[in-house]
PDB file of N, CA and C in Angstrom:
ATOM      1  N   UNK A   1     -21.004  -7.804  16.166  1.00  0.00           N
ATOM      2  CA  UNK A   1     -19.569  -7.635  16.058  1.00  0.00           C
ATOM      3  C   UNK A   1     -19.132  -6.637  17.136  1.00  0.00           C
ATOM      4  N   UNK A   2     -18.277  -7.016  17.632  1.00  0.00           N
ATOM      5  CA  UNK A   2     -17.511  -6.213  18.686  1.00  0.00           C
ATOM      6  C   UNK A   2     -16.850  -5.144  18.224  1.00  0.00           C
ATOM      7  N   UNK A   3     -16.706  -3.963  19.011  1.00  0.00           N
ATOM      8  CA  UNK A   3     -15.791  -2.839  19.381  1.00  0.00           C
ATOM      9  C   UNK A   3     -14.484  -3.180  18.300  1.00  0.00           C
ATOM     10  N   UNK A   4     -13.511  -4.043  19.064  1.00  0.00           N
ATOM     11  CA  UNK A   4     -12.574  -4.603  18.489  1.00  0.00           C
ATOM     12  C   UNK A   4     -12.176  -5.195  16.993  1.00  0.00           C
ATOM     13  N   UNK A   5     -13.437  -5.765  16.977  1.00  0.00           N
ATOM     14  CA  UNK A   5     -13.180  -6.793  15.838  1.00  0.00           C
ATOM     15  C   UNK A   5     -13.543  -5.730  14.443  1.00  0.00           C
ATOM     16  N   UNK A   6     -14.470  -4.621  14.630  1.00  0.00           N
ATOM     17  CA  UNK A   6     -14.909  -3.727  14.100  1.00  0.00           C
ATOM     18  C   UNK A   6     -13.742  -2.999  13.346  1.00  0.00           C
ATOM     19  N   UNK A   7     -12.955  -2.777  14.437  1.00  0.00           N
ATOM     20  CA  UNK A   7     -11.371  -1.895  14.221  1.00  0.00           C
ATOM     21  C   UNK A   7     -10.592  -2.270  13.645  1.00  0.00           C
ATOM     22  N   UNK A   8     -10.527  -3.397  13.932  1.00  0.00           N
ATOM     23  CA  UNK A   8      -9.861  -4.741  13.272  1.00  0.00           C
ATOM     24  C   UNK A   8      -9.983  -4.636  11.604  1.00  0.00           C
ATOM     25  N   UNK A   9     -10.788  -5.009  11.898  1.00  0.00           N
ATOM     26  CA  UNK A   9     -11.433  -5.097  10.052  1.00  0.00           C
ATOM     27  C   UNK A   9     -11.344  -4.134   9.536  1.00  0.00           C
ATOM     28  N   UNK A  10     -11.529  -2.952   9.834  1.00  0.00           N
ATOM     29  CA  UNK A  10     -10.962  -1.793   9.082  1.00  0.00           C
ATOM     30  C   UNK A  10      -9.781  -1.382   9.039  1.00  0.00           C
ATOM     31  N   UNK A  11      -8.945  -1.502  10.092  1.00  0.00           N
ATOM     32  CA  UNK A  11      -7.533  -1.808  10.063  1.00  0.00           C
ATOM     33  C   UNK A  11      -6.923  -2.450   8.551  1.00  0.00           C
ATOM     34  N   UNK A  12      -7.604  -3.494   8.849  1.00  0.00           N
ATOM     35  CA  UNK A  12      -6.908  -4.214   8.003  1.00  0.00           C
ATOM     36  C   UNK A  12      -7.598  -4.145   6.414  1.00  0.00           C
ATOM     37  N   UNK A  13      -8.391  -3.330   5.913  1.00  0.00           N
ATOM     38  CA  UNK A  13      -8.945  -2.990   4.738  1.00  0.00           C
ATOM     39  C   UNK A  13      -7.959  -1.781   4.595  1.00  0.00           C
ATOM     40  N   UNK A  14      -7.994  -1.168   5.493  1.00  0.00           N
ATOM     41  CA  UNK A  14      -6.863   0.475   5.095  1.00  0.00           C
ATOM     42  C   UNK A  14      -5.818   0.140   4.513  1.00  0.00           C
ATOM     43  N   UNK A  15      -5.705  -0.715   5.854  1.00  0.00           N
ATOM     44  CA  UNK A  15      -3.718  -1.405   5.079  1.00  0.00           C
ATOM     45  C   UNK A  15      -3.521  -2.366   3.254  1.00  0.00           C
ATOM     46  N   UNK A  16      -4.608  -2.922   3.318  1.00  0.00           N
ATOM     47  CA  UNK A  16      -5.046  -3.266   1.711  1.00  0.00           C
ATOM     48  C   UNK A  16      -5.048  -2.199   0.870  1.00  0.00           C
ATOM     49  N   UNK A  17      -5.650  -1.188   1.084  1.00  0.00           N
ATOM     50  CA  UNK A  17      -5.984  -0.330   0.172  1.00  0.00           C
ATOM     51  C   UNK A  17      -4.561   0.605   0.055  1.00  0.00           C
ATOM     52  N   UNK A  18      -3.961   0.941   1.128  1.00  0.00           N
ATOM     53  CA  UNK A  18      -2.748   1.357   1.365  1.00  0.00           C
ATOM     54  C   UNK A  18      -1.664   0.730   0.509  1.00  0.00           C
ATOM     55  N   UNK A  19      -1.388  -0.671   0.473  1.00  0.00           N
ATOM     56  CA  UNK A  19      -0.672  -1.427  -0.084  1.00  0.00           C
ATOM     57  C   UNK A  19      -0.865  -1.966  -1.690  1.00  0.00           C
ATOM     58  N   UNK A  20      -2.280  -2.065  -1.743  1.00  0.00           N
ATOM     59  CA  UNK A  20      -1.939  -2.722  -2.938  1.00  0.00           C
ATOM     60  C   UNK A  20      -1.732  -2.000  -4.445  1.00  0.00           C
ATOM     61  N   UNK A  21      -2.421  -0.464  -4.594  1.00  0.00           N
ATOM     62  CA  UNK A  21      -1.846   0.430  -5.452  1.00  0.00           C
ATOM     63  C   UNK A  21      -0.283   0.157  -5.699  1.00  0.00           C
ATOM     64  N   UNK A  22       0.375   0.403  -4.311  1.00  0.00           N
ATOM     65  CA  UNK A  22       2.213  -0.004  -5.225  1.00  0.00           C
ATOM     66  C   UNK A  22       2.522  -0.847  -5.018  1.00  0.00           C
ATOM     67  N   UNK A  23       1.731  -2.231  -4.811  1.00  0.00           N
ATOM     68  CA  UNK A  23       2.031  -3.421  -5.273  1.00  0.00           C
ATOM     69  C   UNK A  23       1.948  -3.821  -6.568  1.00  0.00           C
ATOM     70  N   UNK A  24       0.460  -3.158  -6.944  1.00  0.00           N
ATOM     71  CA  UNK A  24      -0.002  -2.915  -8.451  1.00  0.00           C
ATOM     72  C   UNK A  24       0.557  -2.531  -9.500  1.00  0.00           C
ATOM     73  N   UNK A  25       1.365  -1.621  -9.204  1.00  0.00           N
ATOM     74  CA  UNK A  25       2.431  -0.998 -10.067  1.00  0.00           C
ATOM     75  C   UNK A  25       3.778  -1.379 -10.410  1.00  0.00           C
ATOM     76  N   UNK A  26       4.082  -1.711  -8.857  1.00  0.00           N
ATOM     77  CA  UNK A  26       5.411  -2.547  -9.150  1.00  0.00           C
ATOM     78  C   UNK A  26       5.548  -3.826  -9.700  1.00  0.00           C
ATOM     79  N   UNK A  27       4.398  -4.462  -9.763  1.00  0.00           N
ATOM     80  CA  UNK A  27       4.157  -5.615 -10.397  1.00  0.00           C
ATOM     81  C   UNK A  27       4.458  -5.145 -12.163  1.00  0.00           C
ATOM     82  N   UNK A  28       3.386  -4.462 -12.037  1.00  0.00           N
ATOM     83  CA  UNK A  28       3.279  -4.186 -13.663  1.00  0.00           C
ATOM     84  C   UNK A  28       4.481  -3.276 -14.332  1.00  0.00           C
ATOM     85  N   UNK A  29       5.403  -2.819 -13.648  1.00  0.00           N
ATOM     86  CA  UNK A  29       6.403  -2.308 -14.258  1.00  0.00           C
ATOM     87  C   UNK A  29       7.423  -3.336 -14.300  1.00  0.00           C
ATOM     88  N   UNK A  30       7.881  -3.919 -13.214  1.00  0.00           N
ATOM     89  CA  UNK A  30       8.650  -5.387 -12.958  1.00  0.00           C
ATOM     90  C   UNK A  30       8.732  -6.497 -14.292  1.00  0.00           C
ATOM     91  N   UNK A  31       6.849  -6.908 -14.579  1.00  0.00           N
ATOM     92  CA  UNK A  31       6.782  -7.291 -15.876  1.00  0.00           C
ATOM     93  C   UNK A  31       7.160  -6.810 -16.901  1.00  0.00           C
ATOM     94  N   UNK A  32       6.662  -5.314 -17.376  1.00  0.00           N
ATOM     95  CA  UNK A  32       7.693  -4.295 -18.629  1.00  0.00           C
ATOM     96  C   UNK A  32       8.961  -5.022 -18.916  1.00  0.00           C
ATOM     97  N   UNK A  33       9.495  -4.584 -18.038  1.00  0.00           N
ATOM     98  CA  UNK A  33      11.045  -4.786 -16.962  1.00  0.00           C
ATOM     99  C   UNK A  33      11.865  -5.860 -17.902  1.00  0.00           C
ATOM    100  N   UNK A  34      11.278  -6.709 -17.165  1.00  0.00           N
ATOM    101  CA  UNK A  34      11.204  -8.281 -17.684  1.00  0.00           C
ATOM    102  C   UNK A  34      11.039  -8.687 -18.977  1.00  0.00           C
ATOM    103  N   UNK A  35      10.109  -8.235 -19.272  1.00  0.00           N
ATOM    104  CA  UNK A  35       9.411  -8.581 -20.905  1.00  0.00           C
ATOM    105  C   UNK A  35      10.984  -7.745 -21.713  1.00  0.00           C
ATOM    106  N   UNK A  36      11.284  -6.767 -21.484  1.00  0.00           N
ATOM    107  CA  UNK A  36      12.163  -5.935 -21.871  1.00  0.00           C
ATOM    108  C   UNK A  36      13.937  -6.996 -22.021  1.00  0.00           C
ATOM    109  N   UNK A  37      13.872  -6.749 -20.632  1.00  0.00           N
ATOM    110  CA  UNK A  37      14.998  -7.804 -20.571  1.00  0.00           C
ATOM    111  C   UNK A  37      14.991  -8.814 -20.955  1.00  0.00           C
ATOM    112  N   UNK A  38      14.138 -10.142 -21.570  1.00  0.00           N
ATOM    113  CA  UNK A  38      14.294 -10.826 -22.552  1.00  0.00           C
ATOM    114  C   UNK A  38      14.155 -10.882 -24.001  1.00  0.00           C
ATOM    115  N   UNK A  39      13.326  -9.646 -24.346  1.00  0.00           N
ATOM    116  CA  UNK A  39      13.937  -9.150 -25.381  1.00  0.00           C
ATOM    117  C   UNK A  39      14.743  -9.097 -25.960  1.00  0.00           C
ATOM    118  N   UNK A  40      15.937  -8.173 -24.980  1.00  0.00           N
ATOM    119  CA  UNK A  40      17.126  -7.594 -25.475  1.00  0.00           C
ATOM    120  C   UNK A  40      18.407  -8.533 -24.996  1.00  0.00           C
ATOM    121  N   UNK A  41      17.651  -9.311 -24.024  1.00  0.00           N
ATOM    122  CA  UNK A  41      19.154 -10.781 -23.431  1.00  0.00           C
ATOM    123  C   UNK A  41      20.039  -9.676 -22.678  1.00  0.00           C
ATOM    124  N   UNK A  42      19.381  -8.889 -21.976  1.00  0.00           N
ATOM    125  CA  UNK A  42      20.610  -7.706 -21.179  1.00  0.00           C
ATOM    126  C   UNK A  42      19.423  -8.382 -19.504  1.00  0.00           C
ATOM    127  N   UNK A  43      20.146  -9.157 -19.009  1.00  0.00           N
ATOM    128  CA  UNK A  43      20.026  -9.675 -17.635  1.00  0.00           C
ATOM    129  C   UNK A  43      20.695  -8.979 -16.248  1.00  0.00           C
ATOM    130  N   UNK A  44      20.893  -7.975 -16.591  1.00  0.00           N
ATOM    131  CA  UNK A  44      21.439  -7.121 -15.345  1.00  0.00           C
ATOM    132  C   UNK A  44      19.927  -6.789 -14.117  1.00  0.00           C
ATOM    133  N   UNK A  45      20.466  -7.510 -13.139  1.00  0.00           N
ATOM    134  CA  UNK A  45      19.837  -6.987 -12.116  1.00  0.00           C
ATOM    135  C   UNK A  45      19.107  -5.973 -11.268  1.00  0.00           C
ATOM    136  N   UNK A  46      20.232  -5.263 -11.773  1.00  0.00           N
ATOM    137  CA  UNK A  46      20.509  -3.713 -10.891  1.00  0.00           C
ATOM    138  C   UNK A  46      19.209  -2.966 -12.182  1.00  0.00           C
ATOM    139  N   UNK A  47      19.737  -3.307 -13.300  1.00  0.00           N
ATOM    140  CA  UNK A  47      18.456  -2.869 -13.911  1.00  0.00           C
ATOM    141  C   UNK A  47      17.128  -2.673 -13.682  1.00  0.00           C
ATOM    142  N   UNK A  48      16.854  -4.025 -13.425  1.00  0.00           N
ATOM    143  CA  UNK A  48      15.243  -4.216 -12.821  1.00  0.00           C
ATOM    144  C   UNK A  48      15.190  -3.580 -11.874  1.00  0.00           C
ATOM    145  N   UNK A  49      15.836  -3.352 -10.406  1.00  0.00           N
ATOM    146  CA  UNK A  49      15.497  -2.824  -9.436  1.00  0.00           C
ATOM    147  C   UNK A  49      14.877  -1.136  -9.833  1.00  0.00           C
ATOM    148  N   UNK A  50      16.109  -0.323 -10.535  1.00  0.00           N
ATOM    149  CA  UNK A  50      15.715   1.106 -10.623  1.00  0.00           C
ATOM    150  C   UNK A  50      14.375   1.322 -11.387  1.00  0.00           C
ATOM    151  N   UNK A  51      13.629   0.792 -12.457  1.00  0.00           N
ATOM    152  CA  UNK A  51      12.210   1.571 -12.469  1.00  0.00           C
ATOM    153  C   UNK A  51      11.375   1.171 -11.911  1.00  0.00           C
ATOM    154  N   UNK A  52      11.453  -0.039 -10.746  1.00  0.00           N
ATOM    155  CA  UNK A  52      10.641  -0.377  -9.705  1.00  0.00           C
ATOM    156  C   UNK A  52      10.345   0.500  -8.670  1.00  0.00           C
ATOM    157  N   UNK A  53      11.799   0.801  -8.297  1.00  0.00           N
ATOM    158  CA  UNK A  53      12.095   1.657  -7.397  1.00  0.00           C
ATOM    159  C   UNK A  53      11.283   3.390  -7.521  1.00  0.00           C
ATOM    160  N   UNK A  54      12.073   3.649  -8.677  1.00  0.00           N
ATOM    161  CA  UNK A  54      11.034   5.039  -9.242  1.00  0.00           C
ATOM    162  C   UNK A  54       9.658   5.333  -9.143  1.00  0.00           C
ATOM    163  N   UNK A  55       9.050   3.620  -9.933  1.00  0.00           N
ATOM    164  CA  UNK A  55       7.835   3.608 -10.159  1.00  0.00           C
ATOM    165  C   UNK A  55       6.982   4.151  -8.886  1.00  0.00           C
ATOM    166  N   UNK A  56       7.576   2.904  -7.447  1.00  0.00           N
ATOM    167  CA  UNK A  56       6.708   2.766  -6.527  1.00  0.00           C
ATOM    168  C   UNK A  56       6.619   4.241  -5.597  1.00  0.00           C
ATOM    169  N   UNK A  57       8.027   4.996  -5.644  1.00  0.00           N
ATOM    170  CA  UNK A  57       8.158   5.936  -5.018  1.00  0.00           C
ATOM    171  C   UNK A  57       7.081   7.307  -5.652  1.00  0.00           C
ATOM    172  N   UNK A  58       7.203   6.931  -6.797  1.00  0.00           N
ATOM    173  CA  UNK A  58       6.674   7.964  -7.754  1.00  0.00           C
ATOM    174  C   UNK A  58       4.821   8.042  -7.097  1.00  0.00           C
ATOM    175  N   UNK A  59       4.655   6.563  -7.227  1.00  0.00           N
ATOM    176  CA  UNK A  59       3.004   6.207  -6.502  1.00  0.00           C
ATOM    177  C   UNK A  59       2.842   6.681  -5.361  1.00  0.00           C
ATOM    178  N   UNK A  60       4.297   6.414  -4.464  1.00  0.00           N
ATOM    179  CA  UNK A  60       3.784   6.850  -2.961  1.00  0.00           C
ATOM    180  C   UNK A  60       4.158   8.568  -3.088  1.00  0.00           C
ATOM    181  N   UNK A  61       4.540   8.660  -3.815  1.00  0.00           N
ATOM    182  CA  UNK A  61       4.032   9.995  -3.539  1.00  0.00           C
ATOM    183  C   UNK A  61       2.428  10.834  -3.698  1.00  0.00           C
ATOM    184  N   UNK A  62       2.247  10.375  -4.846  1.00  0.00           N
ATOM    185  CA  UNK A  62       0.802  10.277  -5.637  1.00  0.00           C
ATOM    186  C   UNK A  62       0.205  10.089  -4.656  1.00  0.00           C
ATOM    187  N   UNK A  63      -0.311   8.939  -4.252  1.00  0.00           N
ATOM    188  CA  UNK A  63      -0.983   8.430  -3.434  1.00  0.00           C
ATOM    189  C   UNK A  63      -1.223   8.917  -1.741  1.00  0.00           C
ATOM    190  N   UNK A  64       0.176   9.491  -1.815  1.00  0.00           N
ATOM    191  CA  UNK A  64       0.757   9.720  -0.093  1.00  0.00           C
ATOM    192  C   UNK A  64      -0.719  10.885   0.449  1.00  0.00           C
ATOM    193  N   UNK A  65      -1.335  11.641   0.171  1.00  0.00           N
ATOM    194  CA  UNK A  65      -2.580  12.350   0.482  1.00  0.00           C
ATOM    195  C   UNK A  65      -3.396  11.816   1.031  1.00  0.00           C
ATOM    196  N   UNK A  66      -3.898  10.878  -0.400  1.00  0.00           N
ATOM    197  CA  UNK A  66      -5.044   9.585  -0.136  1.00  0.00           C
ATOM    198  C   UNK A  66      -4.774   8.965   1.427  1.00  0.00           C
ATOM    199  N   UNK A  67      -3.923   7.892   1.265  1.00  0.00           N
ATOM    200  CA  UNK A  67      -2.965   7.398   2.513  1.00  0.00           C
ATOM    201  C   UNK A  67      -3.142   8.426   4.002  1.00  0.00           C
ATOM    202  N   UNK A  68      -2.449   9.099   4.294  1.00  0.00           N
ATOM    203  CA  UNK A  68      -3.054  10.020   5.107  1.00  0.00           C
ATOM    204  C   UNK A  68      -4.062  10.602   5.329  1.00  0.00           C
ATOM    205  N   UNK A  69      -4.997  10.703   4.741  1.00  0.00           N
ATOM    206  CA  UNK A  69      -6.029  10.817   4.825  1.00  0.00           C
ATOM    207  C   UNK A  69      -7.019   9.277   5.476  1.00  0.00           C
ATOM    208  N   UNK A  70      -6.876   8.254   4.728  1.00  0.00           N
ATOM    209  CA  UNK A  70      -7.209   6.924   5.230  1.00  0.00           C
ATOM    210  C   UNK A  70      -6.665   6.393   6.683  1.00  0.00           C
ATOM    211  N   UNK A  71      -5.392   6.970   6.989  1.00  0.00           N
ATOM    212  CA  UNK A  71      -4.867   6.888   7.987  1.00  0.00           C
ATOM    213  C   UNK A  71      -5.850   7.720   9.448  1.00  0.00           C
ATOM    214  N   UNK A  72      -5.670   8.767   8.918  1.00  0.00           N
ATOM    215  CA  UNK A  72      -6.107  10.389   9.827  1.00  0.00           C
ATOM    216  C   UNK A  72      -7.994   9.844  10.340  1.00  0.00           C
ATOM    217  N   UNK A  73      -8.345   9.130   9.288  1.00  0.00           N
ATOM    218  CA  UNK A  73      -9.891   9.054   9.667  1.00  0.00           C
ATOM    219  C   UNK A  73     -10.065   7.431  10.502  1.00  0.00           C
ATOM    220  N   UNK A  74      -8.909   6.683   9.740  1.00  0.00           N
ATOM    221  CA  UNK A  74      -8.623   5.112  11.034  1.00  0.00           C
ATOM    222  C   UNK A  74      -8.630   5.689  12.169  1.00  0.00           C
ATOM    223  N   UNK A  75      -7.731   6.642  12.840  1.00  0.00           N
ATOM    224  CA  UNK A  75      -7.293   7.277  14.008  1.00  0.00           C
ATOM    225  C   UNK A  75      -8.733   7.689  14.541  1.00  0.00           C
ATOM    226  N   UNK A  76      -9.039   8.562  13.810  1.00  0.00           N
ATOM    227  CA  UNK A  76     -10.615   9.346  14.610  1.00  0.00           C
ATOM    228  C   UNK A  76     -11.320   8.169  14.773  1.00  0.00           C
ATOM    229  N   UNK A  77     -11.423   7.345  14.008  1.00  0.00           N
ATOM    230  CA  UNK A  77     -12.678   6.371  14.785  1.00  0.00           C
ATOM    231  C   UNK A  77     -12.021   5.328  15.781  1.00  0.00           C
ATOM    232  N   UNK A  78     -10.923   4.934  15.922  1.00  0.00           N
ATOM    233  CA  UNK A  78     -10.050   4.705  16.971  1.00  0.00           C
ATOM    234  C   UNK A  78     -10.493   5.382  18.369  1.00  0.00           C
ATOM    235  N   UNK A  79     -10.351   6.980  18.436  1.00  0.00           N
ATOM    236  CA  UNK A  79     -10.171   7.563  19.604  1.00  0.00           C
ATOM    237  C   UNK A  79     -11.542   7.587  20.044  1.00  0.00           C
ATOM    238  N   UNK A  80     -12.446   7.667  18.654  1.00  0.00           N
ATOM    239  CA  UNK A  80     -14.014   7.717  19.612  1.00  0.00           C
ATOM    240  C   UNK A  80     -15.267   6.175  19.796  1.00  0.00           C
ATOM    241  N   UNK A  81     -14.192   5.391  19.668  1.00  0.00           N
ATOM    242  CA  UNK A  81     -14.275   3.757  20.185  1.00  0.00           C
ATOM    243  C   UNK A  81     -13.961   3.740  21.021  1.00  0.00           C
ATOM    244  N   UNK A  82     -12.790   4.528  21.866  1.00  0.00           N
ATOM    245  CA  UNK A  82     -11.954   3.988  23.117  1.00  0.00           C
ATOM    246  C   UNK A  82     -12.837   3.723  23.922  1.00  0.00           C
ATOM    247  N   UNK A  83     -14.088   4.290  23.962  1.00  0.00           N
ATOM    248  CA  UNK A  83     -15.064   4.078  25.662  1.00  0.00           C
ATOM    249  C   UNK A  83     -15.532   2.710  25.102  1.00  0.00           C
ATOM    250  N   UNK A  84     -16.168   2.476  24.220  1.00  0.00           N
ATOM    251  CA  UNK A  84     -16.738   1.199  24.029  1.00  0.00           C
ATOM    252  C   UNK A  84     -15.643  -0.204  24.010  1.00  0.00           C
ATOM    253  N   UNK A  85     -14.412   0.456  23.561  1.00  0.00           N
ATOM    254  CA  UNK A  85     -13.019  -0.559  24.076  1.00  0.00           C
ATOM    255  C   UNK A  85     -12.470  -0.690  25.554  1.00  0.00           C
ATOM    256  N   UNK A  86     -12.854   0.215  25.707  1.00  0.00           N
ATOM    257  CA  UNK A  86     -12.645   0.153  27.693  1.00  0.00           C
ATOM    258  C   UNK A  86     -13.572  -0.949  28.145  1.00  0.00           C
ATOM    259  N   UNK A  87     -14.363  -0.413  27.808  1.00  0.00           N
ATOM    260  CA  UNK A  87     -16.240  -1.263  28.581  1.00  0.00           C
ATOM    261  C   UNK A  87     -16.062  -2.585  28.514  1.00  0.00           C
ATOM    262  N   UNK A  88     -15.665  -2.627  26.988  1.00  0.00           N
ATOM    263  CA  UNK A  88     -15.974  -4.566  26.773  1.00  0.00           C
ATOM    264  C   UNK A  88     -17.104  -4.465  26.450  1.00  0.00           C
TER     265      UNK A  88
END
């Protein structure tokens, strides 16, 4: 496996791991949400949006360390690939 393709792939595992926690959540609060709102036959929109909204922000905050951190160590192995990305 190449230089590239190496980066690549971890790239794109960070960004998974990055993403799917408040995908995870917003899913599962969305459902609440939902389950809730047919319950009660109160179909307001604007409803659903705000504890999605909370939820996910609430995660990225949580999370926001982790994230930077996953980020900060993508970068370092980035900068000390560059010679072997130059070379080919």
């Amino acid at each position: 496996m190449s230089a590239f393709e190496g980066l690549l792939r971890e790239a794109l595992l960070d960004s998974a791991l990055l993403c799917l926690p408040l995908l995870a959540i917003a899913t599962v609060v969305g459902t609440a949400v939902a389950i809730a709102q047919a319950a009660t036959q109160v179909q307001e929109q604007t409803l659903s949006l705000l504890p999605k909204l909370l939820a996910v922000g609430l995660a990225a905050a949580i999370f926001g360390p982790f994230g930077m951190q996953l980020c900060a160590q993508l970068f370092e192995h980035v900068l000390q690939r560059i010679p072997e990305l130059v070379s080919g």
